[in-house]
N, C-alpha and C. Protein backbone atom coordinates (compact mmCIF):
# COMPACT_ATOMS: atom_id res chain seq x y z
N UNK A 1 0.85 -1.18 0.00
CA UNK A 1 0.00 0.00 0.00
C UNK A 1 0.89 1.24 0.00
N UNK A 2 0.89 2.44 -0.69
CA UNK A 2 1.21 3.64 -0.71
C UNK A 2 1.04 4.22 0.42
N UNK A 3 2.56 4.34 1.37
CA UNK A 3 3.24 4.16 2.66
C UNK A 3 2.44 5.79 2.94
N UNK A 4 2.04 7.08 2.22
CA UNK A 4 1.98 7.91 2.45
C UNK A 4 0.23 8.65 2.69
N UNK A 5 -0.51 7.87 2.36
CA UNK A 5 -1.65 7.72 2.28
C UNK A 5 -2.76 6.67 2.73
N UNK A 6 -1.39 5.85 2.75
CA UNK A 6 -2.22 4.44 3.63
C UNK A 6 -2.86 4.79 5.18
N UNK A 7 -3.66 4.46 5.40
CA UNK A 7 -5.29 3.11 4.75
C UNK A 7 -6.06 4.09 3.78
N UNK A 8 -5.62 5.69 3.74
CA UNK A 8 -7.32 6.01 3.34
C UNK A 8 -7.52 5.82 1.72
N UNK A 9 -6.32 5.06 0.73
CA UNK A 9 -6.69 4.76 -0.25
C UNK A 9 -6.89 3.16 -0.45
N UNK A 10 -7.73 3.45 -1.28
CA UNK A 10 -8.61 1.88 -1.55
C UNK A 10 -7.30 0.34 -2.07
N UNK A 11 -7.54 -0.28 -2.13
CA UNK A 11 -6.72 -1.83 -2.40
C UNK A 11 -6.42 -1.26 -3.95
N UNK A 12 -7.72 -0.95 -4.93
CA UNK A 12 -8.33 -0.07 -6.30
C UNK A 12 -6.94 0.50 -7.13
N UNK A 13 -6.98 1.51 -6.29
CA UNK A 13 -6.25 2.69 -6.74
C UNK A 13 -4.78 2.49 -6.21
N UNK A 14 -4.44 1.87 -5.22
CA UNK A 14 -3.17 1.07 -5.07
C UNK A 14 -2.49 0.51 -5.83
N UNK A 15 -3.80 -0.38 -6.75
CA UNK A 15 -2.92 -1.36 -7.60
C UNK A 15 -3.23 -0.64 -8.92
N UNK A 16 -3.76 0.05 -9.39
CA UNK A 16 -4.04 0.73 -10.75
C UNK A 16 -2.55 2.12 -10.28
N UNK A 17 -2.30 2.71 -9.42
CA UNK A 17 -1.32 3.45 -9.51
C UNK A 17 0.29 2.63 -9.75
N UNK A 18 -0.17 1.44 -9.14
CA UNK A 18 1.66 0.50 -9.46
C UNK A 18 1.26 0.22 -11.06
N UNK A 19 -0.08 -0.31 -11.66
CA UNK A 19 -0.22 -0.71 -13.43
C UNK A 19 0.58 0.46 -13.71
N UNK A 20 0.20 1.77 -13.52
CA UNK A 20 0.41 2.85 -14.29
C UNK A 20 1.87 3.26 -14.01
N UNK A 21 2.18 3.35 -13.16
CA UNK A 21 3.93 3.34 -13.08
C UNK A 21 4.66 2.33 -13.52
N UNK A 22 4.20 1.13 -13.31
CA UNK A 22 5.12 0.08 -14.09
C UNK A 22 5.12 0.06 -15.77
N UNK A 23 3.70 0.47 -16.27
CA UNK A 23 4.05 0.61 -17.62
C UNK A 23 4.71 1.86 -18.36
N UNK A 24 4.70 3.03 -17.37
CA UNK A 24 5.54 3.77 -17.62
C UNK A 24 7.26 3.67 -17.71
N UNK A 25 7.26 3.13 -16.91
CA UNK A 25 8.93 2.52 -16.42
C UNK A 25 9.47 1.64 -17.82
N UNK A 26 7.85 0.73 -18.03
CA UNK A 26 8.57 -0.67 -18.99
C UNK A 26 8.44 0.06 -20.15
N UNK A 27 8.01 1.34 -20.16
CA UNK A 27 8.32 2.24 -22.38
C UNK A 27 9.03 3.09 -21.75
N UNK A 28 9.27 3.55 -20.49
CA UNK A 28 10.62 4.76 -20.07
C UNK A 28 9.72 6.06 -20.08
N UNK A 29 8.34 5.95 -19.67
CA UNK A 29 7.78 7.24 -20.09
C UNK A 29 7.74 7.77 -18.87
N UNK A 30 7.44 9.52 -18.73
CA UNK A 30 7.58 10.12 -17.57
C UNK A 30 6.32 10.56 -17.37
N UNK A 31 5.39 11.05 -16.08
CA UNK A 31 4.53 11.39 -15.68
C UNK A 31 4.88 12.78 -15.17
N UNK A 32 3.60 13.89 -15.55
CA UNK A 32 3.40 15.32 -14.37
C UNK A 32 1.81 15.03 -14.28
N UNK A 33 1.44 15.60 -12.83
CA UNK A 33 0.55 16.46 -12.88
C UNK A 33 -0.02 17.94 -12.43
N UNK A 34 -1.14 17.87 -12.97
CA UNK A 34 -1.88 19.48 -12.60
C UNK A 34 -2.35 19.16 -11.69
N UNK A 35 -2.50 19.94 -10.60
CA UNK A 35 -3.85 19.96 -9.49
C UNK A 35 -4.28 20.91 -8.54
N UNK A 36 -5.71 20.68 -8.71
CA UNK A 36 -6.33 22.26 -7.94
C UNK A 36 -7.03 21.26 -7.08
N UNK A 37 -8.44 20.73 -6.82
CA UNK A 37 -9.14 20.15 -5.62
C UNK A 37 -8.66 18.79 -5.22
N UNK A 38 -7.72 18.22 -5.73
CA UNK A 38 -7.04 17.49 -4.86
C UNK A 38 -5.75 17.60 -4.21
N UNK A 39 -5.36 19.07 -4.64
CA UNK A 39 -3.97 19.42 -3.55
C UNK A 39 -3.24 18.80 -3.64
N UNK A 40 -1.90 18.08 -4.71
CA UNK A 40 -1.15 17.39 -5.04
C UNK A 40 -1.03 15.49 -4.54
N UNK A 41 -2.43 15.24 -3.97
CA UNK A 41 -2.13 13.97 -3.79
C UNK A 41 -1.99 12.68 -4.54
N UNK A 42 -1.98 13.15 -5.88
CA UNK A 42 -1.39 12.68 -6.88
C UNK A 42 -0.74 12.44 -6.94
N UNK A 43 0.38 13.62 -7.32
CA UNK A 43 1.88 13.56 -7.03
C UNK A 43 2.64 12.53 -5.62
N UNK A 44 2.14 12.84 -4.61
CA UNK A 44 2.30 12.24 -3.56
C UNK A 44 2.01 10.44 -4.07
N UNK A 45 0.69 10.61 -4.15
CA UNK A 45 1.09 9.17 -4.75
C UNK A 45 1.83 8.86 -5.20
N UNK A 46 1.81 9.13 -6.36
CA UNK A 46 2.51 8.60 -7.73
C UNK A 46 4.09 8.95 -7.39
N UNK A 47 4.72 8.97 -5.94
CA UNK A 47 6.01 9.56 -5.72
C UNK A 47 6.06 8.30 -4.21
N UNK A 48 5.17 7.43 -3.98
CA UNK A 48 5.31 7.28 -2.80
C UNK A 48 6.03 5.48 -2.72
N UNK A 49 5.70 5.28 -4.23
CA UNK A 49 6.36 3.78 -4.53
C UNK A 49 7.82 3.46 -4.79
N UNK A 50 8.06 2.65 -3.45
CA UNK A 50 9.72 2.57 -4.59
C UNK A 50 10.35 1.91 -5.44
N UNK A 51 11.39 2.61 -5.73
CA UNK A 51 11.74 2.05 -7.45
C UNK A 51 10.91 2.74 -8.27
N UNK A 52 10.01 3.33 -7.99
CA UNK A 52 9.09 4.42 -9.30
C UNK A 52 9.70 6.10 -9.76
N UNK A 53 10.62 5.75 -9.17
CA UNK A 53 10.92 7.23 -9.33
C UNK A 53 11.33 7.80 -10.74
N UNK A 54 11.32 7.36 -11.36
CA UNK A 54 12.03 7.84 -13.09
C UNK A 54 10.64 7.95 -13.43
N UNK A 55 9.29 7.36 -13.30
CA UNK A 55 8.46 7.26 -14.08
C UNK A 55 7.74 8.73 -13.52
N UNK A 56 8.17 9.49 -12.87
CA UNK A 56 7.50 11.28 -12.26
C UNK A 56 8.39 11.56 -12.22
N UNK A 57 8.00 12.70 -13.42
CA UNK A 57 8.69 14.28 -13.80
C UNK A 57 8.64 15.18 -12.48
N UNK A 58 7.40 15.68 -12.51
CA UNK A 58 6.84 17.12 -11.27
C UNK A 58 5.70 16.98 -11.54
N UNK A 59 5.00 17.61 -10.46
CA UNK A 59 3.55 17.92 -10.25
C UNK A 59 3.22 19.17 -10.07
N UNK A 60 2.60 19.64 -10.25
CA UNK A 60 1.82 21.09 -10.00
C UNK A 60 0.52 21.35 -9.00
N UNK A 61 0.53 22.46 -8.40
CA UNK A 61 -0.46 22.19 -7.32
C UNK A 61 -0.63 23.68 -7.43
N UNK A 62 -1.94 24.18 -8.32
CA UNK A 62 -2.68 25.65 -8.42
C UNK A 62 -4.27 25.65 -8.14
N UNK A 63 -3.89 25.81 -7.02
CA UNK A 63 -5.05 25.94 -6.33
C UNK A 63 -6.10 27.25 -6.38
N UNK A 64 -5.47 28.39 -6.89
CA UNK A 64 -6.39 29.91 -7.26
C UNK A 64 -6.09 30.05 -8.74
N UNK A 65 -6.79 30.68 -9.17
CA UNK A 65 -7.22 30.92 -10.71
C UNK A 65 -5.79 31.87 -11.15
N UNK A 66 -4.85 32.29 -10.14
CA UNK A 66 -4.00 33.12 -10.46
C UNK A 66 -2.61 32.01 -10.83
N UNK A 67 -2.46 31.56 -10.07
CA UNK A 67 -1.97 29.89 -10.09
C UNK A 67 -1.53 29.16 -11.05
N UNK A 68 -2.88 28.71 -11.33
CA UNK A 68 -3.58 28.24 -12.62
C UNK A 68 -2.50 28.98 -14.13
N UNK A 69 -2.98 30.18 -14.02
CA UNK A 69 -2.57 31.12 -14.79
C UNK A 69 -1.04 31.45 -15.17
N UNK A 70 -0.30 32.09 -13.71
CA UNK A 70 0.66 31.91 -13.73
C UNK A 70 1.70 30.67 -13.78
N UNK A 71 1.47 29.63 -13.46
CA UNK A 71 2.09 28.84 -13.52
C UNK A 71 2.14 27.57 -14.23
N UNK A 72 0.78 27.44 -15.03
CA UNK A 72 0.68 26.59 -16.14
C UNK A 72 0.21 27.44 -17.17
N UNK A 73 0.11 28.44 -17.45
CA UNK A 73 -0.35 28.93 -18.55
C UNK A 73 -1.74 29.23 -18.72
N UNK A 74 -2.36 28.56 -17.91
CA UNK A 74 -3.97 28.79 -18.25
C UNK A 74 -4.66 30.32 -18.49
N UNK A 75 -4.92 30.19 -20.00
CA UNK A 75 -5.38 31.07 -20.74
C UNK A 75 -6.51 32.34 -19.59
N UNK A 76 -6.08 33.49 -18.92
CA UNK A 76 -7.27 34.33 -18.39
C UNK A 76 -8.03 34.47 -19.06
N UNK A 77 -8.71 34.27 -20.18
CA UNK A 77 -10.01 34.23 -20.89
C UNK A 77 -10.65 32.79 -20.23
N UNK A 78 -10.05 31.63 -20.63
CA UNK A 78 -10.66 30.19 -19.87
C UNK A 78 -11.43 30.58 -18.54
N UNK A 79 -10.28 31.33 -17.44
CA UNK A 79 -10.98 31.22 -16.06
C UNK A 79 -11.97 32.00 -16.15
N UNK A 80 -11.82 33.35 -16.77
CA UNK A 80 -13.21 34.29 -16.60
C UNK A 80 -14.77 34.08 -17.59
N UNK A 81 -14.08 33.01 -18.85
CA UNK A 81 -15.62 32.92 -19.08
C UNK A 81 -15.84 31.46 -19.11
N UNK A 82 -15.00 30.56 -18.72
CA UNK A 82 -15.61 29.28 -18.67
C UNK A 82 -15.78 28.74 -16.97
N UNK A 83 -14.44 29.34 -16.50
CA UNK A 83 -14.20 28.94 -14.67
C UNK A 83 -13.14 28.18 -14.35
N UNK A 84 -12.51 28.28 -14.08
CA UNK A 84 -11.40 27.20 -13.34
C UNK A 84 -12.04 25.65 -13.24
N UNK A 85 -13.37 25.44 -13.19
CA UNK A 85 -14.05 24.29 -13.09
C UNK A 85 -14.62 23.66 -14.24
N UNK A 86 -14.03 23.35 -14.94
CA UNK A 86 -14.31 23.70 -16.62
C UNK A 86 -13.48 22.40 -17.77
N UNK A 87 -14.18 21.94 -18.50
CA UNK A 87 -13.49 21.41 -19.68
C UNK A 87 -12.61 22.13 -20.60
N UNK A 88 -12.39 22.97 -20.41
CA UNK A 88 -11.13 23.90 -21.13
C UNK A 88 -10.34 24.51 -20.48
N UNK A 89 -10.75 24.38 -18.97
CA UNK A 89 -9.36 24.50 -18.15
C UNK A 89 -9.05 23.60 -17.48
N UNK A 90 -9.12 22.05 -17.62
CA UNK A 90 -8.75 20.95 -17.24
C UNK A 90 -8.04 20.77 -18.03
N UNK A 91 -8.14 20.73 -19.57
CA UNK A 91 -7.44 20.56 -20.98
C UNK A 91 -6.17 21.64 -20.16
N UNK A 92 -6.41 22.72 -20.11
CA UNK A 92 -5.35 24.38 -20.70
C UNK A 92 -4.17 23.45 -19.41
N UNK A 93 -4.89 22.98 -18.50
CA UNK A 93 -3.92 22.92 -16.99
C UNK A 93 -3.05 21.51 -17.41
N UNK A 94 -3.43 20.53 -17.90
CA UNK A 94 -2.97 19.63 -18.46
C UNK A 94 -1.90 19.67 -19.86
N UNK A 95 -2.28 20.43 -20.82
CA UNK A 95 -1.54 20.80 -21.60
C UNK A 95 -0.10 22.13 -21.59
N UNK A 96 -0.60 22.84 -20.48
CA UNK A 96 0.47 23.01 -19.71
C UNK A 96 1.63 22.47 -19.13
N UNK A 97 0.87 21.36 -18.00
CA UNK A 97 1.90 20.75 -17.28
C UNK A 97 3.02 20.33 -18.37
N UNK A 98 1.83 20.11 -19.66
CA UNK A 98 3.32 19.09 -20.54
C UNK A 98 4.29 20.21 -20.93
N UNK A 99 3.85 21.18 -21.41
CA UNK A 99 4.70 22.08 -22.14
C UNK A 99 6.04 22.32 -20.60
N UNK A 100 5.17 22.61 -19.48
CA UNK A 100 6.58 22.79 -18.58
C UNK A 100 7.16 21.64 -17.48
N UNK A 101 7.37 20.95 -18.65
CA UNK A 101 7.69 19.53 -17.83
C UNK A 101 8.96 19.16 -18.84
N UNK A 102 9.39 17.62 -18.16
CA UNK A 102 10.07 16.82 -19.59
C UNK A 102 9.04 15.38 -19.59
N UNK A 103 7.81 15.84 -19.09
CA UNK A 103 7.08 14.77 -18.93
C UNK A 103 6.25 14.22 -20.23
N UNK A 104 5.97 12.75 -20.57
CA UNK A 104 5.63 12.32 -22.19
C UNK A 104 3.75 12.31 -21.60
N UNK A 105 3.64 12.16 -20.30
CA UNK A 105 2.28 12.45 -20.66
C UNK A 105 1.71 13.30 -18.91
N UNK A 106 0.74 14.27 -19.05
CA UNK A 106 0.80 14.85 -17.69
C UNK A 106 -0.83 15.02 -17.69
N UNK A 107 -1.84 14.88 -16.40
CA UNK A 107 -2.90 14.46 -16.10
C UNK A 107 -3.35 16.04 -15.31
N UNK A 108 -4.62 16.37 -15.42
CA UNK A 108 -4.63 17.43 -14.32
C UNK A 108 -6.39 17.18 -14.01
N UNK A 109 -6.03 17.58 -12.62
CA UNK A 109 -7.70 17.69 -11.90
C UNK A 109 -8.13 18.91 -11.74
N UNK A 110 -9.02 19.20 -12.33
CA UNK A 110 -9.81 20.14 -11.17
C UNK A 110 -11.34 20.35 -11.39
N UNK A 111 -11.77 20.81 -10.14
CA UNK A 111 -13.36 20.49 -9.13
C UNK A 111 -13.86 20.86 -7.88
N UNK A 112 -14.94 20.77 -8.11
CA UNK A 112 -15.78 20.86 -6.37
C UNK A 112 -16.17 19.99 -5.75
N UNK A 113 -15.23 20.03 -4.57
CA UNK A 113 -15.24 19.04 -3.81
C UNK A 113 -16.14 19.14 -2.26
N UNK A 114 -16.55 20.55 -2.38
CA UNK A 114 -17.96 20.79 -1.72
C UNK A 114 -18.85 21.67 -2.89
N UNK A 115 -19.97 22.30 -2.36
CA UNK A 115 -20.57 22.60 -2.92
C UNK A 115 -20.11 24.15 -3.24
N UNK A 116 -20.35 24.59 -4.15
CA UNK A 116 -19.64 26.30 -4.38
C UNK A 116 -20.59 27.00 -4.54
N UNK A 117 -19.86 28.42 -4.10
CA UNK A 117 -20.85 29.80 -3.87
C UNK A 117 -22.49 29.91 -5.17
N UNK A 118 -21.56 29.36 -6.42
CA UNK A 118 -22.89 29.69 -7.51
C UNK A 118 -23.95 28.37 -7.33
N UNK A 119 -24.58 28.84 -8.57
CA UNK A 119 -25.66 27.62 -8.54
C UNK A 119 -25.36 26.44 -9.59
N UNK A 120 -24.15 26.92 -10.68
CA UNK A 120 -23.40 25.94 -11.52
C UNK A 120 -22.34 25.65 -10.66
N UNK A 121 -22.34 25.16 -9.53
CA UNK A 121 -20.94 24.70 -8.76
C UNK A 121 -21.22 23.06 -7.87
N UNK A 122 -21.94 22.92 -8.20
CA UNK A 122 -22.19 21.50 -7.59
C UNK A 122 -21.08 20.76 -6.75
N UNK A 123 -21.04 20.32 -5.32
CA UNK A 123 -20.34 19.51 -5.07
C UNK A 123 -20.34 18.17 -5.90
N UNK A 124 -18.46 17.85 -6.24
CA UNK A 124 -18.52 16.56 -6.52
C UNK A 124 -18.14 16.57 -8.03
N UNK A 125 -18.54 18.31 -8.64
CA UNK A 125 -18.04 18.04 -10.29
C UNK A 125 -16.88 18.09 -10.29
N UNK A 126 -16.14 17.34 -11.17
CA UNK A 126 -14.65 17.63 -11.50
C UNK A 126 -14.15 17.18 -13.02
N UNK A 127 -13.07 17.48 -13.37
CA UNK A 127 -13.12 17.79 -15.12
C UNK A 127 -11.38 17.24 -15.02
N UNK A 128 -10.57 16.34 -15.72
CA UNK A 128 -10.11 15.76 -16.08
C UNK A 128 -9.37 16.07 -17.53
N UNK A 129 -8.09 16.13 -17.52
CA UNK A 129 -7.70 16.00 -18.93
C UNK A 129 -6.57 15.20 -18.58
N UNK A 130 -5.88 14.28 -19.82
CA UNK A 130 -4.35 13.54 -19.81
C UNK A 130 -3.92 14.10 -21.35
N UNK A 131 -3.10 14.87 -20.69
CA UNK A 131 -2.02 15.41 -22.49
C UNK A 131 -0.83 14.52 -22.54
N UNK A 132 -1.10 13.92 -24.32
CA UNK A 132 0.60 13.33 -24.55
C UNK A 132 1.22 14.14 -25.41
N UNK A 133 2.70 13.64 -25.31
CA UNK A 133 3.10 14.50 -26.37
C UNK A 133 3.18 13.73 -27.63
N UNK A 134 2.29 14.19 -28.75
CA UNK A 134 2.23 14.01 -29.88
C UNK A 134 1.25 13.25 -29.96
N UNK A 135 0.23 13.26 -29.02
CA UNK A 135 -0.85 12.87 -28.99
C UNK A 135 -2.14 13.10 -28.44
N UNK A 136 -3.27 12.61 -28.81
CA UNK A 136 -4.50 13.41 -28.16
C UNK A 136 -4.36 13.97 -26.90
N UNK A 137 -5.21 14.89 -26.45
CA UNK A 137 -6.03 15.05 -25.10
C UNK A 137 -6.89 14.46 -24.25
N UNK A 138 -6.87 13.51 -23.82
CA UNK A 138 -8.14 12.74 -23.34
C UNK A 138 -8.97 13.43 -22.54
N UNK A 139 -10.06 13.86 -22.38
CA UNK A 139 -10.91 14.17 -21.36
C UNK A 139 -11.77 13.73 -20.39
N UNK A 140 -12.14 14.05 -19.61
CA UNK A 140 -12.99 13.13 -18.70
C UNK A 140 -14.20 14.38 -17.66
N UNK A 141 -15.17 14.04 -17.83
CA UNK A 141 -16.06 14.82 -16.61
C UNK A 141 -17.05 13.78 -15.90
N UNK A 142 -16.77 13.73 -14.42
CA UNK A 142 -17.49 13.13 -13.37
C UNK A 142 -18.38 13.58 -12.73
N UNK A 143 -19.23 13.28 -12.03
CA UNK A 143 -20.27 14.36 -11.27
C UNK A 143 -20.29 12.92 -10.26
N UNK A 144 -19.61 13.21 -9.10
CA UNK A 144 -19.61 12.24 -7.98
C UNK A 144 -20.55 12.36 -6.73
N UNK A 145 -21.10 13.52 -7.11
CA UNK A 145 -22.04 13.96 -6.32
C UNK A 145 -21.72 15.01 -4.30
N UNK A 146 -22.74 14.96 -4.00
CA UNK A 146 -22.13 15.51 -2.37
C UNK A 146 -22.03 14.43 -1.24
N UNK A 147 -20.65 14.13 -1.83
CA UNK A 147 -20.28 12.78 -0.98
C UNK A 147 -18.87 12.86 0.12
N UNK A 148 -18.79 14.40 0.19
CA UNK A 148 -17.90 14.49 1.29
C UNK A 148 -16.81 14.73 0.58
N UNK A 149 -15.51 15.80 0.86
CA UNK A 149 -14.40 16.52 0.42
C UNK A 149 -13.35 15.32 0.17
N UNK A 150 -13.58 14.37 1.02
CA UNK A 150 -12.22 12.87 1.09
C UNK A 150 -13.02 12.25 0.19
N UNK A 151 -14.11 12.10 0.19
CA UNK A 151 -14.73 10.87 -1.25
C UNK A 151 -14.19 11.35 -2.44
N UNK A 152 -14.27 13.05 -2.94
CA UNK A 152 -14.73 13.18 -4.06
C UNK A 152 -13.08 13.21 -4.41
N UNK A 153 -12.03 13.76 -3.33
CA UNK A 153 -10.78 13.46 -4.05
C UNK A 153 -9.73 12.14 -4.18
N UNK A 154 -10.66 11.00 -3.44
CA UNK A 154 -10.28 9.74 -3.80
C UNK A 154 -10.70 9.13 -4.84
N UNK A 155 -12.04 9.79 -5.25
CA UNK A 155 -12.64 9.14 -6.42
C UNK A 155 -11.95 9.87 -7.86
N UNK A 156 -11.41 11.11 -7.01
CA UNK A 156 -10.92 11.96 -8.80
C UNK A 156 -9.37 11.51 -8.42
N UNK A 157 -8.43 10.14 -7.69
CA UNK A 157 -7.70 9.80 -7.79
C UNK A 157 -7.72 8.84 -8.93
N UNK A 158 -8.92 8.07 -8.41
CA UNK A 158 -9.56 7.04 -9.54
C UNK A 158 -8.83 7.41 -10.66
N UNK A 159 -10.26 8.38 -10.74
CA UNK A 159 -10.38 8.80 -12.52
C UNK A 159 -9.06 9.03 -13.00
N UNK A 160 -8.51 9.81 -12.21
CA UNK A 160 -7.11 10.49 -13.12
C UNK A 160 -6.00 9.36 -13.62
N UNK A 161 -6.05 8.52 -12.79
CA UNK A 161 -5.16 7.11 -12.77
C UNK A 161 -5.86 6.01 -14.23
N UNK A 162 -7.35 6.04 -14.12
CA UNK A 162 -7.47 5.65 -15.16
C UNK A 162 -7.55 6.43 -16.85
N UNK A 163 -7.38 7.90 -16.35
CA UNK A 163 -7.03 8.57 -17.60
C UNK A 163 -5.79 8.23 -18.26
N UNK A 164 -4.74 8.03 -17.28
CA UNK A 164 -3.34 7.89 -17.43
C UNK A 164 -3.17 6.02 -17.77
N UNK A 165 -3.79 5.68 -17.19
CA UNK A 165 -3.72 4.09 -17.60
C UNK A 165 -4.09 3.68 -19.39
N UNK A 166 -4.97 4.51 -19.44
CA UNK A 166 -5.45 4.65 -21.11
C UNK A 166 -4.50 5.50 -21.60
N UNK A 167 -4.40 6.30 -21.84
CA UNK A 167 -3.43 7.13 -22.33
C UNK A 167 -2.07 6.21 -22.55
N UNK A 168 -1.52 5.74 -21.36
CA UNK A 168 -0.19 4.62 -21.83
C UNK A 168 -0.29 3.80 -22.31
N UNK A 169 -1.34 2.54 -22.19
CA UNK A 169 -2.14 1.88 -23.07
C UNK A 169 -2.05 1.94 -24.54
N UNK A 170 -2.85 3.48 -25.20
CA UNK A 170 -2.87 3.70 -25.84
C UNK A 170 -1.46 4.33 -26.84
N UNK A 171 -0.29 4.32 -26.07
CA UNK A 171 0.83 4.41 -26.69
C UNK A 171 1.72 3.55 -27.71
N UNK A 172 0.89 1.77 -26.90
CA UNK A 172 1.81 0.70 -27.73
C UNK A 172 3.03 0.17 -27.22
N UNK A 173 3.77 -0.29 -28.12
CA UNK A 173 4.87 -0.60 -27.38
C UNK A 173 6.44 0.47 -27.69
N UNK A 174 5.73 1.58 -28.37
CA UNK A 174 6.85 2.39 -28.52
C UNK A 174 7.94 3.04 -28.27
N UNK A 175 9.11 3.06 -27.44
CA UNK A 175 9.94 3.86 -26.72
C UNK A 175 9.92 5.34 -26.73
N UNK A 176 9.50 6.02 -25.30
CA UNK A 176 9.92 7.27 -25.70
C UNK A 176 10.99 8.21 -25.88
N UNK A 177 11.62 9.03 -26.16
CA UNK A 177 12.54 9.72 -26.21
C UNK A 177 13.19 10.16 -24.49
């Protein structure tokens, strides 16, 4: 079990985070991620196995829209007319990470993990992208509902792990650079 998080992650996501590092390791590919409502426990994961260490680049952890902005690039038009909570700033935060990484594929979260001030803020939504390089964007949107701040960012551990599990998958058996 992932010495750093153990017990509160599932048997699940234990063993889908070692799939996804080991097949990174066995094509040499590197991992980043983005993250806003789960506060880098991604990274933490995906940093907490040993012998995994070649397969994570860096992680990112922008938690305010300024963040976001400054530090992955995310377009200030995205946050002000779509939201930080958004399918085009899950993409912008993800396609970022890659550009400032040496990472071949980088994952980013972000969501409400309670309920938010508007009436489009639902606890529980969260929006998903995995960028490769030289290859698609994958996207993903969940609506996990109001199931508590620790559910919704264990469950958008899930997701992100199986964004990244497809995404390498979907690479083949190719070596990366």
């Amino acid at each position: 079990m992932a010495e750093a998080l153990d017990p509160a992650l599932t048997a699940e996501i234990d063993e889908l985070a070692r799939k996804v590092l080991g097949a990174c390791g066995d094509r040499r590919l590197r991992l980043a991620t983005a993250e806003s409502c789960t506060g880098g426990m991604l990274a933490t994961l995906l940093t907490d196995f040993p012998g995994c260490s070649h397969a994570f680049d860096r992680g990112f952890v922008v938690y305010t829209d300024e963040a976001k902005h400054e530090v992955l690039g995310v377009p200030v038009a995205v946050l002000a007319n779509d939201g930080a909570v958004s399918p085009r700033a899950a993409r912008a935060m993800a396609e970022g990470a890659l550009e400032r990484s040496r990472a071949h594929l980088a994952v980013s979260i972000t969501g409400f993990c309670e309920k938010g001030p508007g009436p489009d803020e639902p606890a529980g939504l969260v929006y998903f992208a995995c960028a490769q390089r030289g290859g698609e964007t994958l996207r993903r949107r969940e609506a996990f509902g109001d199931i508590g701040r620790a559910r919704v960012r264990t469950a958008s551990l899930r997701t992100a792990l199986q964004l990244l599990d497809q995404a390498v998958a979907g690479r083949g058996d190719t070596r990366a650079a």
